[in-house]
N, C-alpha and C. Protein backbone atom coordinates (compact mmCIF):
# COMPACT_ATOMS: atom_id res chain seq x y z
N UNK A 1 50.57 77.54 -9.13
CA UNK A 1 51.16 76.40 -9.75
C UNK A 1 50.06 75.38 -9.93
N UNK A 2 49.86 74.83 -10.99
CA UNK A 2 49.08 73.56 -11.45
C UNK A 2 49.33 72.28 -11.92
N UNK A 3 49.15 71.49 -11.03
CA UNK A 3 49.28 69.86 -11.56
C UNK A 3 48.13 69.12 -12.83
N UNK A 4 47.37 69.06 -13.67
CA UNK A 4 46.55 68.65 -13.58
C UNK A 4 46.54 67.55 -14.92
N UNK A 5 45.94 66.46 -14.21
CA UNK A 5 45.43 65.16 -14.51
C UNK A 5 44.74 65.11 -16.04
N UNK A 6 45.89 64.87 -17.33
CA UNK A 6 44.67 64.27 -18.57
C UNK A 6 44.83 62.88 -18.83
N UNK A 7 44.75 62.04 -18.11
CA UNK A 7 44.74 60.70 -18.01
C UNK A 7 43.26 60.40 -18.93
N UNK A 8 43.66 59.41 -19.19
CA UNK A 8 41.89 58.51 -19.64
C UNK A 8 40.68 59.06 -19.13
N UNK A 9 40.63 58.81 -17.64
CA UNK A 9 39.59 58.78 -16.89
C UNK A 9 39.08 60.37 -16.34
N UNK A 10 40.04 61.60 -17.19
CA UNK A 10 40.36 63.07 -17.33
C UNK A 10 39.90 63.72 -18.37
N UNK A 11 39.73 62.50 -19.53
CA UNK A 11 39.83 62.91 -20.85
C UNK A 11 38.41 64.29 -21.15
N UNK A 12 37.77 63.94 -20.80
CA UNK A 12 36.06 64.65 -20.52
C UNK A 12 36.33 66.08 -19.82
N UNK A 13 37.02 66.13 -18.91
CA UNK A 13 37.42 67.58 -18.80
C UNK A 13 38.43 68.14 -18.95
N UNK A 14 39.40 67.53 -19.54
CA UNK A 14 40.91 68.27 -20.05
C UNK A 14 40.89 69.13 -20.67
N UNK A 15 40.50 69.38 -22.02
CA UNK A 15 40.28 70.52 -22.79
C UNK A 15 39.51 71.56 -21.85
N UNK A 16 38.43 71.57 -21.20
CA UNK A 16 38.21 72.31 -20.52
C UNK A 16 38.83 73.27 -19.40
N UNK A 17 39.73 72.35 -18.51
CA UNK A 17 40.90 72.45 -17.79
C UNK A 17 41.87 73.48 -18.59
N UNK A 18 42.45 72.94 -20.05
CA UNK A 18 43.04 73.88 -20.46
C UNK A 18 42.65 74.97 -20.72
N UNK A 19 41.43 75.02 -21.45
CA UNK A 19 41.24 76.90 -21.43
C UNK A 19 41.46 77.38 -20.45
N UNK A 20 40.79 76.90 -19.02
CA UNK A 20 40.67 77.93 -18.03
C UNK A 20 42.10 78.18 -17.17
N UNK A 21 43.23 76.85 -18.07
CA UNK A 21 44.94 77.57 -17.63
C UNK A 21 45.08 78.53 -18.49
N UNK A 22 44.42 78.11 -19.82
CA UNK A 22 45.61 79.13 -20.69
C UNK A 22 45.16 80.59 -20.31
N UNK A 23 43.77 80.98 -19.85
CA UNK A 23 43.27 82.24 -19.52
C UNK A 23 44.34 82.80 -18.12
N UNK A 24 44.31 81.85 -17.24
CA UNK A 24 44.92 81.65 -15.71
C UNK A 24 46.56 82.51 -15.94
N UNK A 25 46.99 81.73 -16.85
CA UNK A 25 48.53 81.71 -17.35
C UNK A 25 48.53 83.01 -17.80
N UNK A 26 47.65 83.41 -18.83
CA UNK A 26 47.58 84.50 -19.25
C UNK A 26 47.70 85.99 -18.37
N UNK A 27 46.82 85.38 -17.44
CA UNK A 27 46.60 86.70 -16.50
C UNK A 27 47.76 87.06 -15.73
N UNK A 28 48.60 85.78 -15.69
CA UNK A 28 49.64 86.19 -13.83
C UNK A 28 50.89 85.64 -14.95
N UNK A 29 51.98 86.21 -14.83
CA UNK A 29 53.46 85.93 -15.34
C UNK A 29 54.07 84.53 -14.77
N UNK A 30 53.55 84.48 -13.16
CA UNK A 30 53.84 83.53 -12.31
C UNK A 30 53.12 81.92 -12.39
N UNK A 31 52.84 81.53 -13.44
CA UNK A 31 51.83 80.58 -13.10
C UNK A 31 53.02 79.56 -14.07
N UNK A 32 53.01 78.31 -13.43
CA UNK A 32 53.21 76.99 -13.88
C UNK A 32 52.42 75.80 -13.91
N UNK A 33 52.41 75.47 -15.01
CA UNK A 33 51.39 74.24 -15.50
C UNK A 33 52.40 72.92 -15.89
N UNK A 34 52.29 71.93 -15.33
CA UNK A 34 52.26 70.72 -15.48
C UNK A 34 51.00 69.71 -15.87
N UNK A 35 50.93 68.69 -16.55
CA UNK A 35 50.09 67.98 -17.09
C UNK A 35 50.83 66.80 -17.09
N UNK A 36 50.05 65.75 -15.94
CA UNK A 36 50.63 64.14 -15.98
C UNK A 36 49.33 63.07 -16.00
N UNK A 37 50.09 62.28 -16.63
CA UNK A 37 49.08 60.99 -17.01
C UNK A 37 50.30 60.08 -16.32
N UNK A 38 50.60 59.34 -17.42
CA UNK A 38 52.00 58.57 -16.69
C UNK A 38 53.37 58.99 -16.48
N UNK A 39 53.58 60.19 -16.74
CA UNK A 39 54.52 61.01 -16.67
C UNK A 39 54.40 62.06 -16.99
N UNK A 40 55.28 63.07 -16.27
CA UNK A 40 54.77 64.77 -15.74
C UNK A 40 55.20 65.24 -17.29
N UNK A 41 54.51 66.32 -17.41
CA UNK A 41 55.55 67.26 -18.67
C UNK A 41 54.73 68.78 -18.07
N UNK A 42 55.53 69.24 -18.20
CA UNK A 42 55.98 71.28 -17.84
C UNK A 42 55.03 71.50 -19.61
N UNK A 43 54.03 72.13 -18.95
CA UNK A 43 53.42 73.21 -20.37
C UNK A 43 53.24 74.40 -20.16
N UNK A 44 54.03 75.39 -19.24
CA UNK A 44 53.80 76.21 -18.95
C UNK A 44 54.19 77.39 -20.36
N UNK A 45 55.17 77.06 -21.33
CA UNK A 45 55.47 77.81 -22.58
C UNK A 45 54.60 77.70 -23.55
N UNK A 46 54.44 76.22 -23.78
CA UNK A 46 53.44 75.94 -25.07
C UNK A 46 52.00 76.54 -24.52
N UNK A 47 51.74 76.77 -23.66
CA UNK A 47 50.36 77.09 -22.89
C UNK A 47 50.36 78.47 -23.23
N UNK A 48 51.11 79.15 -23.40
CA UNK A 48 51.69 80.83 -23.23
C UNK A 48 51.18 81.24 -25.00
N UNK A 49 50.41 82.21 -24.70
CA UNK A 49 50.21 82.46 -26.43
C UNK A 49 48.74 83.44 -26.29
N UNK A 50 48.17 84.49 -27.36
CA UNK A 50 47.16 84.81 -27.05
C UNK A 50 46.34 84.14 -27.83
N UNK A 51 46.53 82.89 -28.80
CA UNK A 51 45.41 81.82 -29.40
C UNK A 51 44.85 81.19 -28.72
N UNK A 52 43.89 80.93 -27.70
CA UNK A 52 43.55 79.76 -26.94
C UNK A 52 44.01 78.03 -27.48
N UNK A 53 43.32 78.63 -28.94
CA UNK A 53 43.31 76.79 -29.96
C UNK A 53 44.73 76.81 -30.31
N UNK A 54 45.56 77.70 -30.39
CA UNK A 54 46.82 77.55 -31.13
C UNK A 54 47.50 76.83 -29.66
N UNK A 55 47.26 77.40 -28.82
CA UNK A 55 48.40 77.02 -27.33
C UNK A 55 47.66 75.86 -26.98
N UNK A 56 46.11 75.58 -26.82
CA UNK A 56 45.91 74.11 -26.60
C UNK A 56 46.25 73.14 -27.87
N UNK A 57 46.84 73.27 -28.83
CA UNK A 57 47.14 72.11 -29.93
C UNK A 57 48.69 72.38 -29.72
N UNK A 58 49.07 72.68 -28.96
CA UNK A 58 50.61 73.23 -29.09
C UNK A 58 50.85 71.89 -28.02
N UNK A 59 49.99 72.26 -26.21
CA UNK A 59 49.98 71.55 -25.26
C UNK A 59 49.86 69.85 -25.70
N UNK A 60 48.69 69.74 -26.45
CA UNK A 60 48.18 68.28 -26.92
C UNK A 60 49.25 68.00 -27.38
N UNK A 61 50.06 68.81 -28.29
CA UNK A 61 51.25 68.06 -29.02
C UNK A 61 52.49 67.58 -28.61
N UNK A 62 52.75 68.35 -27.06
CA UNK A 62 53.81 68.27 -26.51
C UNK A 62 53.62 67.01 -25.31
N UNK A 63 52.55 66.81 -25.44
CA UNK A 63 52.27 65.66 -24.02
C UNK A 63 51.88 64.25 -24.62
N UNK A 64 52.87 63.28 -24.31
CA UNK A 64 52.89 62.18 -25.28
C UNK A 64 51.86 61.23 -24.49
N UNK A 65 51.34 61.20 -23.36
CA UNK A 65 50.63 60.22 -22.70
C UNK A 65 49.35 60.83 -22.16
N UNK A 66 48.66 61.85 -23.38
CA UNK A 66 47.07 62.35 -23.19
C UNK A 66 46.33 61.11 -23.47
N UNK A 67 45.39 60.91 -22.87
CA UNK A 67 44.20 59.90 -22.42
C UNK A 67 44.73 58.54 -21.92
N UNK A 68 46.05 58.58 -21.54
CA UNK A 68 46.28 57.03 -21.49
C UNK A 68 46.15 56.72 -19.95
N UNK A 69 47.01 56.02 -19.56
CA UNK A 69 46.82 55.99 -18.08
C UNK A 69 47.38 56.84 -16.72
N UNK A 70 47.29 56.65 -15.57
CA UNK A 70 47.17 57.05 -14.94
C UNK A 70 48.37 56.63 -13.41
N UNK A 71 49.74 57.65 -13.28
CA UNK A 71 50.39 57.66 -12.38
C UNK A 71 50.71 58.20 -11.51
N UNK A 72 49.56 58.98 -10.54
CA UNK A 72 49.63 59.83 -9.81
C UNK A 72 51.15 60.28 -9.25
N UNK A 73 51.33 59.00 -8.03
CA UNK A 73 52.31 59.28 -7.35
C UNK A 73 53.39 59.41 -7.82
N UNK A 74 54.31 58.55 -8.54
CA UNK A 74 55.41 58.75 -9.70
C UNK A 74 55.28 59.82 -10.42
N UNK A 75 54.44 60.37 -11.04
CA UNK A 75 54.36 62.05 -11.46
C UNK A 75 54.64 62.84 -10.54
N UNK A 76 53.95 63.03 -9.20
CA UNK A 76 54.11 64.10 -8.13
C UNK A 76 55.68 63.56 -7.09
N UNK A 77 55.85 62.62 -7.50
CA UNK A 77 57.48 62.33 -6.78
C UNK A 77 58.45 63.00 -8.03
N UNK A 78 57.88 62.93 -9.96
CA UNK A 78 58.90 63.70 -10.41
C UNK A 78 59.35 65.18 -10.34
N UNK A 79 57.61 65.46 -10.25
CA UNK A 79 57.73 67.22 -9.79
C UNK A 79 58.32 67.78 -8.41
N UNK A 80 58.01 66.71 -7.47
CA UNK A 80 58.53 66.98 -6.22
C UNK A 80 60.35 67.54 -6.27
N UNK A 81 60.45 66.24 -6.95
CA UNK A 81 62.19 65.91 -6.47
C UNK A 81 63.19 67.11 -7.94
N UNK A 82 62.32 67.53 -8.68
CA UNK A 82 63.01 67.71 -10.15
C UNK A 82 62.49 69.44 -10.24
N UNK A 83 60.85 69.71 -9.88
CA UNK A 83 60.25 71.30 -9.97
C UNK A 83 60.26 71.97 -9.05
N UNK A 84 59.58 71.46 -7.88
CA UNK A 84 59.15 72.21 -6.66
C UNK A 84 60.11 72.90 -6.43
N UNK A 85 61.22 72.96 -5.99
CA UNK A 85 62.13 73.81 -5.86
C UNK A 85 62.29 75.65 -6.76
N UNK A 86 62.33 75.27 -8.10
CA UNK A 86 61.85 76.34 -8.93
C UNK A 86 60.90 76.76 -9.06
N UNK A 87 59.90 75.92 -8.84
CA UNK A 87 58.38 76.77 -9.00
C UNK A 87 57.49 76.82 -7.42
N UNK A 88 57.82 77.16 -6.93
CA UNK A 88 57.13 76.66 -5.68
C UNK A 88 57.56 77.33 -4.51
N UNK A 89 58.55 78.39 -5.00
CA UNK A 89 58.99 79.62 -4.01
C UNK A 89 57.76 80.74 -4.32
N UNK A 90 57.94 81.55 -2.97
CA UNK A 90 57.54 82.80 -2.46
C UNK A 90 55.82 82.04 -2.35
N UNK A 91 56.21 81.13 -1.72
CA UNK A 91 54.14 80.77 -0.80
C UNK A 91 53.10 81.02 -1.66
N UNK A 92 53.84 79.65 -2.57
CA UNK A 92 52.96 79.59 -3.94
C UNK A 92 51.40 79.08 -3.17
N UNK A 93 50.78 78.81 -4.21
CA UNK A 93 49.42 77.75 -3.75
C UNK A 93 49.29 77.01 -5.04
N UNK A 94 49.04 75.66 -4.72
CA UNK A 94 48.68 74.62 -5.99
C UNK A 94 47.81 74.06 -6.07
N UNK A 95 47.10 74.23 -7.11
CA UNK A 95 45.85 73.41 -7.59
C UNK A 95 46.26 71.81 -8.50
N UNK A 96 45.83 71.14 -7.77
CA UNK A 96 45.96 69.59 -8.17
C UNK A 96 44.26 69.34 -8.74
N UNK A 97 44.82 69.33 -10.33
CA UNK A 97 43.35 68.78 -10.89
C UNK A 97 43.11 67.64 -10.94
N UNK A 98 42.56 66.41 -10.45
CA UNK A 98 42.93 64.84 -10.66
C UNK A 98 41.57 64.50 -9.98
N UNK A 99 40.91 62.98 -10.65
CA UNK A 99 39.47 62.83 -9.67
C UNK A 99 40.65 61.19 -8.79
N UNK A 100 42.06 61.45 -8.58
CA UNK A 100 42.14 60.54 -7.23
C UNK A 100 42.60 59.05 -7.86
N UNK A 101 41.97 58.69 -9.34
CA UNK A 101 42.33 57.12 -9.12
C UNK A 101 43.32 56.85 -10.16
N UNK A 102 44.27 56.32 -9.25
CA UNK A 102 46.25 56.32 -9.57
C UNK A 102 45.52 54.52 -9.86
N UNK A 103 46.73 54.23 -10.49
CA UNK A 103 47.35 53.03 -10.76
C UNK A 103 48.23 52.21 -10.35
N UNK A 104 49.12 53.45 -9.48
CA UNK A 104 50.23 53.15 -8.78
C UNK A 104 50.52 52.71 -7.47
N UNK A 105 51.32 53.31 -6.89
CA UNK A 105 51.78 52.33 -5.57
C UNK A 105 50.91 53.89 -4.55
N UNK A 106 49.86 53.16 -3.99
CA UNK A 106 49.39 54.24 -2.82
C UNK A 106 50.10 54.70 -1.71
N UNK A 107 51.38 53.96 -1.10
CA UNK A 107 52.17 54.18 -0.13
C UNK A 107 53.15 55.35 -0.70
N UNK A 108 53.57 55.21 -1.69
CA UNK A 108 54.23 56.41 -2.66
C UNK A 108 53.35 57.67 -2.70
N UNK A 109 51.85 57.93 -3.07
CA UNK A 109 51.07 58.59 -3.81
C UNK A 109 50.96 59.59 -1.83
N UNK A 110 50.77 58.64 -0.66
CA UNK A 110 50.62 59.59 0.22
C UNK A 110 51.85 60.25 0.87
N UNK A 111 53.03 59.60 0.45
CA UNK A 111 54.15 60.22 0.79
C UNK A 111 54.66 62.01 0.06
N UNK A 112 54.08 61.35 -1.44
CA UNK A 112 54.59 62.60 -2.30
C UNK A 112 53.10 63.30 -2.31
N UNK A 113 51.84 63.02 -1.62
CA UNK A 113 51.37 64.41 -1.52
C UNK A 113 51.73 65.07 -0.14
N UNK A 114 52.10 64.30 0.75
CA UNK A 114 52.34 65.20 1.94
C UNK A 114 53.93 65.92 1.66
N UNK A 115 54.71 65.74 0.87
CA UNK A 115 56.18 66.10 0.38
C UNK A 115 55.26 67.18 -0.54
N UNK A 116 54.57 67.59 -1.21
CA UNK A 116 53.81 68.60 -2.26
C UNK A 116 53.02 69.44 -0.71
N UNK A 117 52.31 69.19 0.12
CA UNK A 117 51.49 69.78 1.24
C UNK A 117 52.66 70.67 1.97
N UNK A 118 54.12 69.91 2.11
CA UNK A 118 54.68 71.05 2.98
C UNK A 118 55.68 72.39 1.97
N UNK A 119 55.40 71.91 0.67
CA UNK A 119 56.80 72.70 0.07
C UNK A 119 55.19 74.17 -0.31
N UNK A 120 54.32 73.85 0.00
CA UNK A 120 53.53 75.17 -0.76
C UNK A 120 52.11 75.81 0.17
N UNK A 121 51.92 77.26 0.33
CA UNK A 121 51.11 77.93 1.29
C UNK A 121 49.86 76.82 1.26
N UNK A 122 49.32 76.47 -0.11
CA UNK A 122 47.93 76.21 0.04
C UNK A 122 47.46 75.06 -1.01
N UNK A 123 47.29 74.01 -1.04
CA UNK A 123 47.05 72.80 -1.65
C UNK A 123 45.77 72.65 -1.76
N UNK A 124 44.98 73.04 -3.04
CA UNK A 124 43.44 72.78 -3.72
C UNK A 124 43.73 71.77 -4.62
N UNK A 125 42.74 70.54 -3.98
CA UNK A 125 42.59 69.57 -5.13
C UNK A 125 40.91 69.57 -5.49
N UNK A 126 40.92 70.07 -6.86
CA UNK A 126 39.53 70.07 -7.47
C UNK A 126 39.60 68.90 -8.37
N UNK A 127 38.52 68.05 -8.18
CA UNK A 127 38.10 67.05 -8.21
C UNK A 127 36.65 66.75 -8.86
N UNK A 128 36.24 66.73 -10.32
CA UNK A 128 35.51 66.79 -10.77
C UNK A 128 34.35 65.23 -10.71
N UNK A 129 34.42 64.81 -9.88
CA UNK A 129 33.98 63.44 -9.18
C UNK A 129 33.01 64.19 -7.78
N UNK A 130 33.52 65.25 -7.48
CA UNK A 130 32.23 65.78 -6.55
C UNK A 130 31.17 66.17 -7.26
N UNK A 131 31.03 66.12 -8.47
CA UNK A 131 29.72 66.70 -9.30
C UNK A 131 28.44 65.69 -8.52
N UNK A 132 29.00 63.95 -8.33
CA UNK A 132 27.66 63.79 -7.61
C UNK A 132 27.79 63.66 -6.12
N UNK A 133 25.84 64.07 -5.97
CA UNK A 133 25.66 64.15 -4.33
C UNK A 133 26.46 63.51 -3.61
N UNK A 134 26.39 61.85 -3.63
CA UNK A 134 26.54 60.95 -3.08
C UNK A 134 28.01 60.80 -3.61
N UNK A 135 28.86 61.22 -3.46
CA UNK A 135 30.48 60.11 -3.85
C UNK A 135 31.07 60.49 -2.02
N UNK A 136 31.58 59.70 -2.66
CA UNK A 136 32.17 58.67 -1.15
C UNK A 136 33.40 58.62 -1.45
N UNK A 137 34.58 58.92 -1.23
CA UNK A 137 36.22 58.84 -1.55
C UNK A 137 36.30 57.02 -1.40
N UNK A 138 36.01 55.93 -1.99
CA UNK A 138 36.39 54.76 -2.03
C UNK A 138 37.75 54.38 -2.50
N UNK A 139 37.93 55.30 -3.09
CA UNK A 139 39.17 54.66 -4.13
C UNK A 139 40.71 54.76 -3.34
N UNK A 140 41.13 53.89 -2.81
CA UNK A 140 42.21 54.05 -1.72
C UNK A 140 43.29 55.41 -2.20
N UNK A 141 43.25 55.84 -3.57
CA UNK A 141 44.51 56.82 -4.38
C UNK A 141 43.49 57.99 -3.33
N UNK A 142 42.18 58.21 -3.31
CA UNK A 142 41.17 59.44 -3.34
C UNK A 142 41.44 59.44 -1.34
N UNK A 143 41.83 58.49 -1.01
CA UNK A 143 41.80 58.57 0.45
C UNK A 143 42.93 58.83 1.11
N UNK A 144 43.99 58.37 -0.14
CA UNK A 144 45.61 58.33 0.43
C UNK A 144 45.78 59.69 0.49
N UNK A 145 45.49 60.79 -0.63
CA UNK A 145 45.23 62.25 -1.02
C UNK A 145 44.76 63.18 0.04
N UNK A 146 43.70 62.70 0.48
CA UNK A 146 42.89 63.99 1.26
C UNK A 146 43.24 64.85 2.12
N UNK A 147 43.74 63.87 2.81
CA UNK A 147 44.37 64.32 4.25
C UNK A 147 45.55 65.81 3.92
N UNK A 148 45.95 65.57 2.81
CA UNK A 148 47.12 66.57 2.72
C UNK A 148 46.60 67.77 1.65
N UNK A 149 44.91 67.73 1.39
CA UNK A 149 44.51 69.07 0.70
C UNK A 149 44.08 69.94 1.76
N UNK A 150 44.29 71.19 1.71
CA UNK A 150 43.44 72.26 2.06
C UNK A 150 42.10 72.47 2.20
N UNK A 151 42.05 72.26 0.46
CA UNK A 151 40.44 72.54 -0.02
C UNK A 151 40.47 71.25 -0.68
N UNK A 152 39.08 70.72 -0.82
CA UNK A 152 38.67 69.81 -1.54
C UNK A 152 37.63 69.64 -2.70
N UNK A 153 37.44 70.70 -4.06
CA UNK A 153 36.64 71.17 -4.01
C UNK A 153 35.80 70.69 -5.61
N UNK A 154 34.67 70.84 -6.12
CA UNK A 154 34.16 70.04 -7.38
C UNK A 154 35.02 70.79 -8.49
N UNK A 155 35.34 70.42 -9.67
CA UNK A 155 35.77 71.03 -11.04
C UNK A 155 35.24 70.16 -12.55
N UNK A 156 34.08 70.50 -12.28
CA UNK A 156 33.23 69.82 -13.54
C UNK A 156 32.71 70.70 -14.53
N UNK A 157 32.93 71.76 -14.26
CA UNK A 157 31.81 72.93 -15.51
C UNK A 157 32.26 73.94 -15.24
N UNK A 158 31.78 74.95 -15.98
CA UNK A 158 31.94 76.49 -15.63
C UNK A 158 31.55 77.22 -14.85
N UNK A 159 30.79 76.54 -14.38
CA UNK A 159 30.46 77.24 -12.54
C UNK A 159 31.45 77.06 -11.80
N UNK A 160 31.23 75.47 -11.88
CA UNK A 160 32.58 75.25 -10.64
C UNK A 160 34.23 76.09 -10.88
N UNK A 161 34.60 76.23 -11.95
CA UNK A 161 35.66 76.85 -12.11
C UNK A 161 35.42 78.45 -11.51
N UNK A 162 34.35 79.14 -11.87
CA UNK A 162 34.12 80.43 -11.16
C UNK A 162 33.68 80.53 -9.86
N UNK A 163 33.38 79.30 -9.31
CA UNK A 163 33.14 79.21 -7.98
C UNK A 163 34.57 79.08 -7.21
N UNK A 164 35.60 78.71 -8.23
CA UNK A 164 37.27 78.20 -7.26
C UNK A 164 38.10 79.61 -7.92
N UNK A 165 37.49 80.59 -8.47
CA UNK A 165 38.47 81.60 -8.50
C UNK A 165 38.11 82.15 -7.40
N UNK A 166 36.52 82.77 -7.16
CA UNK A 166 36.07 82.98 -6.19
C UNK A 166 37.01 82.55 -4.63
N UNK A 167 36.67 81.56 -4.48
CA UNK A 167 37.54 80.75 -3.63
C UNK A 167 39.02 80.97 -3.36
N UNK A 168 39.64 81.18 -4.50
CA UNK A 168 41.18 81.36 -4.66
C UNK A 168 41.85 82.84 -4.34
N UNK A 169 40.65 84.05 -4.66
CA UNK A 169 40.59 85.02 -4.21
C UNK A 169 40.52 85.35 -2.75
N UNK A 170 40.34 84.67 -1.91
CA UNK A 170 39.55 85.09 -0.16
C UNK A 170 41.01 84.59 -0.07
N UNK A 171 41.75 85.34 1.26
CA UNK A 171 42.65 84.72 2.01
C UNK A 171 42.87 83.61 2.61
N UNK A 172 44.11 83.00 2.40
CA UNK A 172 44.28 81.56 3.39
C UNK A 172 44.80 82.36 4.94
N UNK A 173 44.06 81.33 5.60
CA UNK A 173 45.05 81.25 6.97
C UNK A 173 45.40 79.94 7.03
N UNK A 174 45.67 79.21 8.20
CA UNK A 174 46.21 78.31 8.68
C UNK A 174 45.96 77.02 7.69
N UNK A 175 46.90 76.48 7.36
CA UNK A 175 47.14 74.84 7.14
C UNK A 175 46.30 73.26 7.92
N UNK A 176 45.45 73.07 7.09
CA UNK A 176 44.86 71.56 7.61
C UNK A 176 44.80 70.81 6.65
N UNK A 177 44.46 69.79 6.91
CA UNK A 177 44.07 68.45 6.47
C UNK A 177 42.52 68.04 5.87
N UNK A 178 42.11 67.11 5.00
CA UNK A 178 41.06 67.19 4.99
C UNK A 178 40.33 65.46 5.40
N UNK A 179 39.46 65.09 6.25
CA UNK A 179 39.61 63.73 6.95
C UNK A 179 38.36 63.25 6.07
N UNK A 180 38.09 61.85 6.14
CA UNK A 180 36.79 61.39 5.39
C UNK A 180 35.85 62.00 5.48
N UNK A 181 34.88 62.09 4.61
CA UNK A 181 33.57 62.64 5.02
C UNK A 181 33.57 63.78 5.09
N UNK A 182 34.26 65.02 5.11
CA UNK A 182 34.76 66.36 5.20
C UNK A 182 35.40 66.78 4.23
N UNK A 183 34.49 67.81 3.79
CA UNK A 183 34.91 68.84 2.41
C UNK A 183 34.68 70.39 2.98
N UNK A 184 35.01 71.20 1.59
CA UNK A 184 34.00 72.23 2.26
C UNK A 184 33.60 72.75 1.00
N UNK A 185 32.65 73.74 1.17
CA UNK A 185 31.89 73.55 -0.28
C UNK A 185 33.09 75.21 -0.70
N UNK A 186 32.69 75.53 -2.15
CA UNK A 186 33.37 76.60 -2.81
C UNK A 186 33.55 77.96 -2.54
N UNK A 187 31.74 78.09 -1.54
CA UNK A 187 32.04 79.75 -1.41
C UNK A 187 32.44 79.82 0.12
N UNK A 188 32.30 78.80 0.80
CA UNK A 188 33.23 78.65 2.38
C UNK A 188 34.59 79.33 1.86
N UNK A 189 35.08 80.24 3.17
CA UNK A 189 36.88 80.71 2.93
C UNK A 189 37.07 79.11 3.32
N UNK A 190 38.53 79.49 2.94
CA UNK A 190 39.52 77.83 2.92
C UNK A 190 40.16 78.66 4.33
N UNK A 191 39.83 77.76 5.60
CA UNK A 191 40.64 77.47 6.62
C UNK A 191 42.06 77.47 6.68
């Protein structure tokens, strides 16, 4: 299952993001795609197609708030309370694409990721903001988040995406948290 972020501050890797669903989607029957900026929308049909360009102009067309702003938590409280239930059986794992900075109410944003952390086996938030050395989770949305990913891991290019299938492939065991200052890099198994 996939959340992922084409907000404004997304805009630079969205299209990118989409190919590597519509390939994703392609491969497994089971896969659901959501796409929220200020509100969630389900592209898991329009995504479905063997055109790459036909299903990403299908997606662009169906999502009325591409590049605009940014509502983390209110998106993941609509999927929570409205999807998870349907998509999110048999010990799914979800990839949350987002680099972290909401607009919204942060007391909300850590409630509904820890409400998203218990309904699913394995919670990857790739985060294309680790591309540099030095980032530092400052942004109170990027700190409210952490604690309730699994993995924490970069999604800026085509490496990094073949570095998180890689990744997505090795078995999970046990459930943690991820605390400041603590990541783990792509070809580490996820704990």
């Amino acid at each position: 299952m996939v959340l992922c972020d084409v907000s404004g501050s997304m805009s630079r890797y969205s299209r990118m993001f989409l190919h590597f669903l519509h390939a994703l989607a392609g491969e497994r029957e089971r896969v659901s795609v959501f796409l929220f900026g200020t509100r969630l929308t389900n592209v898991t049909r329009p995504l479905r197609g063997r055109d790459v360009d036909q299903a990403v102009k299908r997606v662009c067309d169906a999502v009325p708030d591409w590049a605009g702003g940014t509502r983390i938590g209110a998106c993941l409280r609509e999927f929570n309370w409205r999807w998870s239930r349907r998509v999110l059986g048999q010990n799914a794992c979800v990839l949350l694409m987002t680099d972290g900075l909401d607009r919204g109410d942060e007391t909300g944003l850590d409630q509904e990721m820890a409400r998203l952390a218990r309904s699913c086996r394995r919670l990857v938030w790739l985060n294309p903001l680790l591309r540099y050395d030095g980032f530092e989770p400052v942004a109170s949305g990027i700190r409210s988040m952490m604690p309730h990913a699994d993995a924490f891991l970069p999604a800026h290019n085509i490496d990094s995406l073949h570095d998180l299938a890689r990744t997505l492939a090795q078995a999970p065991s046990r459930r943690h948290g991820l605390r400041y200052g603590q990541s783990l890099q792509p070809r580490d198994p996820i704990p």
